[in-house]
C-alpha atoms as a PDB file:
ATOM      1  CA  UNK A   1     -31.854  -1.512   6.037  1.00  0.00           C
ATOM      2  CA  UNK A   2     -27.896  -0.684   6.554  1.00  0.00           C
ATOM      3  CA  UNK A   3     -27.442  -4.007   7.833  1.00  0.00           C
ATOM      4  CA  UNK A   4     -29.073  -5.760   5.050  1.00  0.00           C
ATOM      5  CA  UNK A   5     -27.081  -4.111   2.502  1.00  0.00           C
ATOM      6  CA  UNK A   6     -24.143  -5.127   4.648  1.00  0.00           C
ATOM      7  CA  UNK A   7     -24.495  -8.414   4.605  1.00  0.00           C
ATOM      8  CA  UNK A   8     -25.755  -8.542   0.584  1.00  0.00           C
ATOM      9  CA  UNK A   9     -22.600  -7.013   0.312  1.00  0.00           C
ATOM     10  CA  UNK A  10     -20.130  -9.802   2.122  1.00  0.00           C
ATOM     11  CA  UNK A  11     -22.269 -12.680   0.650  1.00  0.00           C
ATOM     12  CA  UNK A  12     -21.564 -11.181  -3.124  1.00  0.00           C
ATOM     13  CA  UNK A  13     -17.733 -11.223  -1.972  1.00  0.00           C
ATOM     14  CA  UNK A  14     -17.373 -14.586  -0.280  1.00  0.00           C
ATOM     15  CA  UNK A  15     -20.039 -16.509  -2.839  1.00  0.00           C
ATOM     16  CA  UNK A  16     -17.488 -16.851  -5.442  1.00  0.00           C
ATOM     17  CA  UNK A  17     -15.169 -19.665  -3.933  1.00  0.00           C
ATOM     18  CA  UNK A  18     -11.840 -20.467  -5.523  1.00  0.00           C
ATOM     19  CA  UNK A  19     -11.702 -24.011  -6.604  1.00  0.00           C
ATOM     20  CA  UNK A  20      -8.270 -25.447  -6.162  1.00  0.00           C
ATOM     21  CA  UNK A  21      -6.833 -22.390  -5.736  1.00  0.00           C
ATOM     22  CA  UNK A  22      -3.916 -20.970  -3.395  1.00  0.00           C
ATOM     23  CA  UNK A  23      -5.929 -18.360  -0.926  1.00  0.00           C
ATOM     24  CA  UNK A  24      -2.469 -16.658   0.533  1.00  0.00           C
ATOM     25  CA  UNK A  25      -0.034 -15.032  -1.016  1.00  0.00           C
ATOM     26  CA  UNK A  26       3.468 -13.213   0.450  1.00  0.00           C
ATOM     27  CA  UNK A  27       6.005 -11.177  -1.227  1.00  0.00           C
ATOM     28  CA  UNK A  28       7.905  -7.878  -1.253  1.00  0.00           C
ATOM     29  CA  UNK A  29       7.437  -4.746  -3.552  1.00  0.00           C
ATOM     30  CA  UNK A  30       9.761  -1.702  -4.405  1.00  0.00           C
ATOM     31  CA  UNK A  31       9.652   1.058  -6.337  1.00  0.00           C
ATOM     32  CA  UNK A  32       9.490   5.280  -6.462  1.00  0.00           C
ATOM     33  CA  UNK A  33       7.367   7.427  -3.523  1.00  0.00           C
ATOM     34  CA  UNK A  34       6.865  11.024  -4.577  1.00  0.00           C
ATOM     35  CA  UNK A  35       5.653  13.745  -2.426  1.00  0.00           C
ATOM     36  CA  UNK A  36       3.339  16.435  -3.390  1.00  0.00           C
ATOM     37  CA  UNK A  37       2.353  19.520  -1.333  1.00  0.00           C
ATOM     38  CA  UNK A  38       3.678  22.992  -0.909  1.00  0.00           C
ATOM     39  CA  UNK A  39       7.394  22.086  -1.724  1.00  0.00           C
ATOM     40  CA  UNK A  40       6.583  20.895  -5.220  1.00  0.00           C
ATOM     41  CA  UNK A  41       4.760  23.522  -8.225  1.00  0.00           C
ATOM     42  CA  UNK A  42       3.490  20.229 -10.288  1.00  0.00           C
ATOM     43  CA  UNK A  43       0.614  17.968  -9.775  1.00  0.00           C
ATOM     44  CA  UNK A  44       2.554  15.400 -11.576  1.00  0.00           C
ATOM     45  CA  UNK A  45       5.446  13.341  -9.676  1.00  0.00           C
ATOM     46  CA  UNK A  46       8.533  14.494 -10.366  1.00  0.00           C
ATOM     47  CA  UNK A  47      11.528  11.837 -11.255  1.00  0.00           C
ATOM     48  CA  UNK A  48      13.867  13.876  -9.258  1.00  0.00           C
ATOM     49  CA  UNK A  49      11.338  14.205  -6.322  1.00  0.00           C
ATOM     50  CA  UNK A  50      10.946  10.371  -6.471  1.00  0.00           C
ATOM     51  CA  UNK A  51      12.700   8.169  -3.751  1.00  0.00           C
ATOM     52  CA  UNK A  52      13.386   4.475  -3.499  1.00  0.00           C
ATOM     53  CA  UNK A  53      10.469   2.269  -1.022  1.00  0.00           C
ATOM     54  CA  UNK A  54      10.090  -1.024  -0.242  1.00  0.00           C
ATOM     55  CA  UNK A  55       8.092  -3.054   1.629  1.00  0.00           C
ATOM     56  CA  UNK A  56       6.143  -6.399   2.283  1.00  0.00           C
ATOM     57  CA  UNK A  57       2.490  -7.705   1.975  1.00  0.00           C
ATOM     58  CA  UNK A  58       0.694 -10.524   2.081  1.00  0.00           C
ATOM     59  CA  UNK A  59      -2.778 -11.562   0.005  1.00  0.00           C
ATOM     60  CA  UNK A  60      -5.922 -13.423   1.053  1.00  0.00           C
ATOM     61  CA  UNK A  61      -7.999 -14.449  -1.841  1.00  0.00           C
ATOM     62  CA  UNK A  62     -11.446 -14.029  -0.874  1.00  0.00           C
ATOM     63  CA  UNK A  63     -12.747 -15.473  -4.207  1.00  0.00           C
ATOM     64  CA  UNK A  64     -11.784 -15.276  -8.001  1.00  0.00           C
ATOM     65  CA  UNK A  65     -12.612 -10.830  -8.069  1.00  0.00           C
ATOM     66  CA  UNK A  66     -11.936 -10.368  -4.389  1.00  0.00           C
ATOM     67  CA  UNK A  67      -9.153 -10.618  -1.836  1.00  0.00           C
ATOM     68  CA  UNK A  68      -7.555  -8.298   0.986  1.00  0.00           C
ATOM     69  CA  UNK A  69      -4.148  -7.277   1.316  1.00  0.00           C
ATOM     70  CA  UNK A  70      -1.887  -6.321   4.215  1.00  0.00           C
ATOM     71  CA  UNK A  71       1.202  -4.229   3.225  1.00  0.00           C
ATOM     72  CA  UNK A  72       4.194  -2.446   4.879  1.00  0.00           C
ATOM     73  CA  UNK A  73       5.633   0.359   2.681  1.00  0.00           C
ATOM     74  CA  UNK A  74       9.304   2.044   4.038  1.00  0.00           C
ATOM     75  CA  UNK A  75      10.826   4.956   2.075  1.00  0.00           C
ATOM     76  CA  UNK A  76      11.678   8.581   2.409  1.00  0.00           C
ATOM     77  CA  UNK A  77      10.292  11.645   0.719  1.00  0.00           C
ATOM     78  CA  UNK A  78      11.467  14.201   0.036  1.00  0.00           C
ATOM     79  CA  UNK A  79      10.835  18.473  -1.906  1.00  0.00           C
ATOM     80  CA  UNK A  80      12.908  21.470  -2.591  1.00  0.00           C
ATOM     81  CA  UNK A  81      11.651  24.579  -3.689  1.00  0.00           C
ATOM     82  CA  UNK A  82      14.896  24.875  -5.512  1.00  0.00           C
ATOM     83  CA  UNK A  83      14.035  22.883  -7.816  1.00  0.00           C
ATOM     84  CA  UNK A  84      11.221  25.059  -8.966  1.00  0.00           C
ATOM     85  CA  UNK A  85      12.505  28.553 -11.449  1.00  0.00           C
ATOM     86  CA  UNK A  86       9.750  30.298  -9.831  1.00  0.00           C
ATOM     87  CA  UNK A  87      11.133  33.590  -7.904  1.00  0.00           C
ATOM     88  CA  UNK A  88       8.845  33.561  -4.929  1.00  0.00           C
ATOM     89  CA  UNK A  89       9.842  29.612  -4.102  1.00  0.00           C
ATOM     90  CA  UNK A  90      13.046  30.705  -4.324  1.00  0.00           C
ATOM     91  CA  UNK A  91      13.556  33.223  -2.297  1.00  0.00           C
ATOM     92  CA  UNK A  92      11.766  30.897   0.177  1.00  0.00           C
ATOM     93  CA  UNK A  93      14.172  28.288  -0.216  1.00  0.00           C
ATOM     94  CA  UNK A  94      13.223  25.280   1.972  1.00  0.00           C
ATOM     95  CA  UNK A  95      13.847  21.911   1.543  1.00  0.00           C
ATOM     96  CA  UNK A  96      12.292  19.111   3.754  1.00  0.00           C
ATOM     97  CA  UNK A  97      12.990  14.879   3.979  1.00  0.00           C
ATOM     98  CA  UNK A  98      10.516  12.643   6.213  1.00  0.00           C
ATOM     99  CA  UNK A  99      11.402   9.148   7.112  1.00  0.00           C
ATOM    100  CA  UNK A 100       8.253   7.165   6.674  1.00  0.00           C
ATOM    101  CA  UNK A 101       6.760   4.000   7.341  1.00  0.00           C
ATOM    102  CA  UNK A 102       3.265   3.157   5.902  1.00  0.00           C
ATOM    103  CA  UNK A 103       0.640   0.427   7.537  1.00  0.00           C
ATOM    104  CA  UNK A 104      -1.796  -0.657   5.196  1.00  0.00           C
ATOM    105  CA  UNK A 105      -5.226  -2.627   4.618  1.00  0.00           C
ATOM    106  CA  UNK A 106      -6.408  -2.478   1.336  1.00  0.00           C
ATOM    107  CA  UNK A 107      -9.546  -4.199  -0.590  1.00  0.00           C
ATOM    108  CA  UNK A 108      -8.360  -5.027  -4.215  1.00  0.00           C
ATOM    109  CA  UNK A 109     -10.681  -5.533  -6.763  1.00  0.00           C
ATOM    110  CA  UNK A 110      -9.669  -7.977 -10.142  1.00  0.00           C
ATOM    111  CA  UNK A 111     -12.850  -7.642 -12.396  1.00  0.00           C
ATOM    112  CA  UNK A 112     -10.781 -10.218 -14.497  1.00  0.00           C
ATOM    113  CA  UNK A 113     -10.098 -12.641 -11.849  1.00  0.00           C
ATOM    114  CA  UNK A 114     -12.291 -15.621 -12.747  1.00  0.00           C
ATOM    115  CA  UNK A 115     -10.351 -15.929 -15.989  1.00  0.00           C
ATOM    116  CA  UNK A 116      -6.996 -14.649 -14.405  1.00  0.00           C
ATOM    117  CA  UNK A 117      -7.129 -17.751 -11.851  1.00  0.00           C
ATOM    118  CA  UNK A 118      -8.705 -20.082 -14.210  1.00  0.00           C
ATOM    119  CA  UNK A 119      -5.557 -19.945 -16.515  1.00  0.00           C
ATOM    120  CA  UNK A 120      -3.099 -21.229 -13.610  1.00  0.00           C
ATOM    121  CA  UNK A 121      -4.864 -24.826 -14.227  1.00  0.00           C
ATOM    122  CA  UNK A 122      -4.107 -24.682 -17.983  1.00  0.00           C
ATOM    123  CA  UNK A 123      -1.064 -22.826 -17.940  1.00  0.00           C
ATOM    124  CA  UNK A 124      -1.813 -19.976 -19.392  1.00  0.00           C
ATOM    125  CA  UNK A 125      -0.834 -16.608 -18.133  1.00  0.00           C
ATOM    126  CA  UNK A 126      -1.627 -12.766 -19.453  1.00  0.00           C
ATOM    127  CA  UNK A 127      -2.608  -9.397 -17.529  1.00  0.00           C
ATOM    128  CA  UNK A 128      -4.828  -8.632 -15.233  1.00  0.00           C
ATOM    129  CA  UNK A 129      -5.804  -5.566 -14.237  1.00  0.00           C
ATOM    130  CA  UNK A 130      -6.993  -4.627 -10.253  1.00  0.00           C
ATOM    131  CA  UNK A 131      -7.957  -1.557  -8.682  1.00  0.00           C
ATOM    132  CA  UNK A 132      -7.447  -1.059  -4.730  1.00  0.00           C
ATOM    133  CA  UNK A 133      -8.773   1.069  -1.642  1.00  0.00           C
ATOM    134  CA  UNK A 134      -7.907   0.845   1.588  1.00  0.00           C
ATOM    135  CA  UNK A 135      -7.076   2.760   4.945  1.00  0.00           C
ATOM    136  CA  UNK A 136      -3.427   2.628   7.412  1.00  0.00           C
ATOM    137  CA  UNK A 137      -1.383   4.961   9.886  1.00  0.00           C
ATOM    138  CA  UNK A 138       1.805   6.497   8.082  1.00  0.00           C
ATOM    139  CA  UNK A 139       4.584   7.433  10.635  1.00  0.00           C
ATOM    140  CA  UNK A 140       6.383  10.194   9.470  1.00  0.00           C
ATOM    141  CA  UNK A 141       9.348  12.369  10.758  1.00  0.00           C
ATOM    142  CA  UNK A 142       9.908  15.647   8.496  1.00  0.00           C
ATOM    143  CA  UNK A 143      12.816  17.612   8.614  1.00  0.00           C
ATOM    144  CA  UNK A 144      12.706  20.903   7.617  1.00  0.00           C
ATOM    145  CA  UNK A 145      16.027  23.135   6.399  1.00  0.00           C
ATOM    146  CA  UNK A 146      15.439  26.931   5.956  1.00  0.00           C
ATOM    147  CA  UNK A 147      19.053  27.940   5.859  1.00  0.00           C
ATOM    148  CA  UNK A 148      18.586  29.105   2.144  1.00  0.00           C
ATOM    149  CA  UNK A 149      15.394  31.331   2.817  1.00  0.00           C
ATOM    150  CA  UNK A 150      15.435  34.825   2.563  1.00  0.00           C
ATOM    151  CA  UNK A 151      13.053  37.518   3.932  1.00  0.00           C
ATOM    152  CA  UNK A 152      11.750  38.182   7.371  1.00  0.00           C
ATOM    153  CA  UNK A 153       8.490  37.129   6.491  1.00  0.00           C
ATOM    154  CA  UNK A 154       9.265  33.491   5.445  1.00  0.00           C
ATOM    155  CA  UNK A 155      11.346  33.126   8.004  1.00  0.00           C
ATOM    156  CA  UNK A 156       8.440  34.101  10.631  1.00  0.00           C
ATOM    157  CA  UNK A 157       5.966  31.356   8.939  1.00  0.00           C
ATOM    158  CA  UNK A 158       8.682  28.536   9.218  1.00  0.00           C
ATOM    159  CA  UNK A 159       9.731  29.009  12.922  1.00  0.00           C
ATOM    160  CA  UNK A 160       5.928  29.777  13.539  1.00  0.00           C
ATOM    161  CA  UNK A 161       5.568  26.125  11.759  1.00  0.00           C
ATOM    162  CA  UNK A 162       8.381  24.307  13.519  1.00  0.00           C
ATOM    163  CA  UNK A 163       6.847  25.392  17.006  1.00  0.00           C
ATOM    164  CA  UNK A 164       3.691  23.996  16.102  1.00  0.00           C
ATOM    165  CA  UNK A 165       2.523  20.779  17.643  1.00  0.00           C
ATOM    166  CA  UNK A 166       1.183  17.865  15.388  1.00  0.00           C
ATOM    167  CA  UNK A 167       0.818  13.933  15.691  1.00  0.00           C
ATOM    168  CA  UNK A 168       2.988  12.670  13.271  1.00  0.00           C
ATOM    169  CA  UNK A 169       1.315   9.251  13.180  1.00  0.00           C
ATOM    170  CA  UNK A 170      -1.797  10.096  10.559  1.00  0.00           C
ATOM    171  CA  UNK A 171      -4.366   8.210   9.348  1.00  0.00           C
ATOM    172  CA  UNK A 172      -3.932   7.392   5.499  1.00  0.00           C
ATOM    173  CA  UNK A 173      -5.985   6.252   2.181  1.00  0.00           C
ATOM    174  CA  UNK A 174      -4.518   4.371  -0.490  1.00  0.00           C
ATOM    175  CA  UNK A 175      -6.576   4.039  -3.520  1.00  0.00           C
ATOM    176  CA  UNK A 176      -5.038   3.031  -6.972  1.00  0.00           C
ATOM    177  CA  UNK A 177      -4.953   0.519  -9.651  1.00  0.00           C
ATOM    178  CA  UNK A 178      -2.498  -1.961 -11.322  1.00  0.00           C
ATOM    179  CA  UNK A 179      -2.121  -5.050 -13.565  1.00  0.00           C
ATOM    180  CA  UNK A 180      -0.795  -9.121 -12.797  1.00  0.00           C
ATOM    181  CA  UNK A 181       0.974 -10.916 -14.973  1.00  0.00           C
ATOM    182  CA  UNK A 182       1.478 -15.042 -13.855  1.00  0.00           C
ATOM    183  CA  UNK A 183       4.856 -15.821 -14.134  1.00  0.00           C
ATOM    184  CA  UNK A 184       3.890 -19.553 -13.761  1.00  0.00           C
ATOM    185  CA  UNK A 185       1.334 -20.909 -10.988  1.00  0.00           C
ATOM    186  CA  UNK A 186       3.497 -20.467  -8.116  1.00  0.00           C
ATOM    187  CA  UNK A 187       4.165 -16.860  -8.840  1.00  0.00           C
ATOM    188  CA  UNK A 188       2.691 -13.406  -9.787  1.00  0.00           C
ATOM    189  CA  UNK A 189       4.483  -9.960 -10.458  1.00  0.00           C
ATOM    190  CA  UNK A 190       2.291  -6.762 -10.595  1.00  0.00           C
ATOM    191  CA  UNK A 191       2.832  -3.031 -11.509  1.00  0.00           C
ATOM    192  CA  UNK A 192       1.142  -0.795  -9.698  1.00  0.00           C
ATOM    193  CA  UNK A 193       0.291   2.789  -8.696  1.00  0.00           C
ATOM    194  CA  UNK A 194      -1.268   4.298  -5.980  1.00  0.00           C
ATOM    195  CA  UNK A 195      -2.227   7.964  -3.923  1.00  0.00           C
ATOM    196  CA  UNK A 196      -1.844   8.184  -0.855  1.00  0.00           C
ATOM    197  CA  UNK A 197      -3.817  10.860   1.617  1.00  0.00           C
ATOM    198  CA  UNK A 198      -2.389  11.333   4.814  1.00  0.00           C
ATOM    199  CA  UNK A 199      -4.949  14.313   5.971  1.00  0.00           C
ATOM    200  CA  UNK A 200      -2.126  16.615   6.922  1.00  0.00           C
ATOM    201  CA  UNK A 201      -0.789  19.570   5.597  1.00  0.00           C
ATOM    202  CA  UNK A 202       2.803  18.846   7.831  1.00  0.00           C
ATOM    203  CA  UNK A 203       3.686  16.255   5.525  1.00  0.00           C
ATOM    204  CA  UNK A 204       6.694  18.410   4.516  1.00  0.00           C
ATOM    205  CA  UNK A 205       7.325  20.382   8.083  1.00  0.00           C
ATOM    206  CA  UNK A 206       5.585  23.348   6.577  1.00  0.00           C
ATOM    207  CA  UNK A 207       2.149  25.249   6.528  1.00  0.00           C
ATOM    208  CA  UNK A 208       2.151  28.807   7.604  1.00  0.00           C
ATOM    209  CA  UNK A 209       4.759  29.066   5.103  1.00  0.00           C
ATOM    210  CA  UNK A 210       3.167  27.071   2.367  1.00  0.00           C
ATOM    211  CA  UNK A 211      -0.909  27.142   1.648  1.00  0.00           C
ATOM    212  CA  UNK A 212      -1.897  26.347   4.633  1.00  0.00           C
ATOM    213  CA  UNK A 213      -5.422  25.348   3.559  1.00  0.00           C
ATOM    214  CA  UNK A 214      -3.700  22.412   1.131  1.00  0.00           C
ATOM    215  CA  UNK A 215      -3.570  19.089   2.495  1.00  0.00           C
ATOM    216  CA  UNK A 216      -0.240  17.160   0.991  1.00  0.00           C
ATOM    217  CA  UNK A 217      -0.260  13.617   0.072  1.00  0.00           C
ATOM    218  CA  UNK A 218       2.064  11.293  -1.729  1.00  0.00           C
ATOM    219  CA  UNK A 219       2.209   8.319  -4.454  1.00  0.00           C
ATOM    220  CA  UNK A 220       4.109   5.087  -4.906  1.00  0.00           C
ATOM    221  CA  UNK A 221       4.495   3.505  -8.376  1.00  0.00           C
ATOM    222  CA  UNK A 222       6.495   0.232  -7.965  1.00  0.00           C
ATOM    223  CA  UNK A 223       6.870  -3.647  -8.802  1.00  0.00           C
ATOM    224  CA  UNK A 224       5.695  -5.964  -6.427  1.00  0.00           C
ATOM    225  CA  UNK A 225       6.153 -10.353  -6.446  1.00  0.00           C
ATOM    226  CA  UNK A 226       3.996 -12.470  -4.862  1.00  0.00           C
ATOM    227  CA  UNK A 227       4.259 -16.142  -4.045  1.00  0.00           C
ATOM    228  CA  UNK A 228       1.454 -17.781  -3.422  1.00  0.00           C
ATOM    229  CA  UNK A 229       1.827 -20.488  -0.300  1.00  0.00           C
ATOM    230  CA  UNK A 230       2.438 -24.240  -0.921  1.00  0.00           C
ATOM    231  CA  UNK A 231      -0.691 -26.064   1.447  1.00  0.00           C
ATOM    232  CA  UNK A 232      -2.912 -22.909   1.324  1.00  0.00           C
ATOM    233  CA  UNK A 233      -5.155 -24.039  -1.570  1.00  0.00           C
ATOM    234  CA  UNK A 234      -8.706 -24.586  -1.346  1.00  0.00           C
ATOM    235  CA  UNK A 235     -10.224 -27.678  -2.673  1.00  0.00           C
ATOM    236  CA  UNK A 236     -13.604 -29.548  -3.517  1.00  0.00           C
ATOM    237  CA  UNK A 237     -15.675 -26.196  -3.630  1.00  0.00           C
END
């Protein structure tokens, strides 16, 4: 029974072919990566919290709806409890910054697509909106400075943490959404945002000293723009 629904579900994705369309496109994003986890009070991102990423992708269009993506995100990020006015983060006073380089596959979803790619032949262009979902490995390097922290008992939970042993390659899940706008037929700029779950709570160096029972993750909001390949189109479908 698993398998038939299996295969129901990659006939539904590849039925829809794209007539005369481009099926790759490559191109480069950048934008903000905030952290959230033990060193940050809000659930929000927080502007000051947010650091510049980049990275590069490329697109297969599996048909007008569907297509998979391959991306590479590089950026930092980066908390501070001193940037909280609550007295016990205070006095605990850490601050952390990880390196990090993200390896993505995601499936992206464009419930608009049929019309979206449609338009290229007539030259029309307006926004589409996508949602995406997809797994990767995020390599990650935190650094951890306590040399603000005061009390015995903080300073016990963060040398306790820095002799612990984790991987610090993790397994991640992207899952977010975003809208394309055509520039012309040739290329395509998108906003989008996305969370990121890296099933760790040593994002930030820290989780004796934090809640140890929180995992942290982290979002990107950026810009991306694609180009979609000359000699890539598909034709007489």
């Amino acid at each position: 029974m698993k398998k038939n629904y299996i295969l129901l579900f990659f006939t539904l994705i590849l039925s829809g072919q794209l007539a005369g369309q481009y099926r790759w496109e490559a191109g480069a994003v950048v934008g903000l990566a905030n952290y959230q986890g033990d060193l940050v009070e809000s659930n929000l991102p927080l502007f000051k919290e947010g650091n510049l990423s980049f990275g590069i992708g490329g697109r297969y269009l599996l048909n007008y709806n569907w297509a998979i993506r391959g991306n590479i995100l590089i950026g930092q990020l980066t908390g501070d409890d001193f940037n909280s006015s609550n007295d016990y983060r205070m006095r605990r006073g850490v601050s952390f910054e990880t390196p990090f380089t993200e390896v993505t596959f995601r499936l992206e979803w464009e419930p608009f697509g049929e019309q979206h790619y449609l338009s290229l032949n007539q030259s029309k262009s307006f926004f589409s909106p996508f949602l995406f979902l997809g797994p990767g490995l995020v390599f990650m390097n935190p650094k951890v400075d306590s040399s603000r922290t005061v009390g015995a008992q903080f300073m016990q939970n963060i040398e306790r943490d820095q002799n612990e042993s984790y991987f610090k390659t993790r397994f991640t899940v992207a899952a977010g959404l975003g809208v394309k706008y055509d520039i012309n037929d040739l290329w395509v700029v998108a906003f989008e945002f996305g969370m990121h779950y890296a099933f760790t709570d040593y994002l930030d160096g820290i989780s004796h000293a934090g809640i140890s029972k929180n995992r942290d993750w982290y979002s990107f909001g950026g810009i991306s723009l694609f180009h979609r390949l000359p000699g890539t189109e598909k034709t007489g479908e």
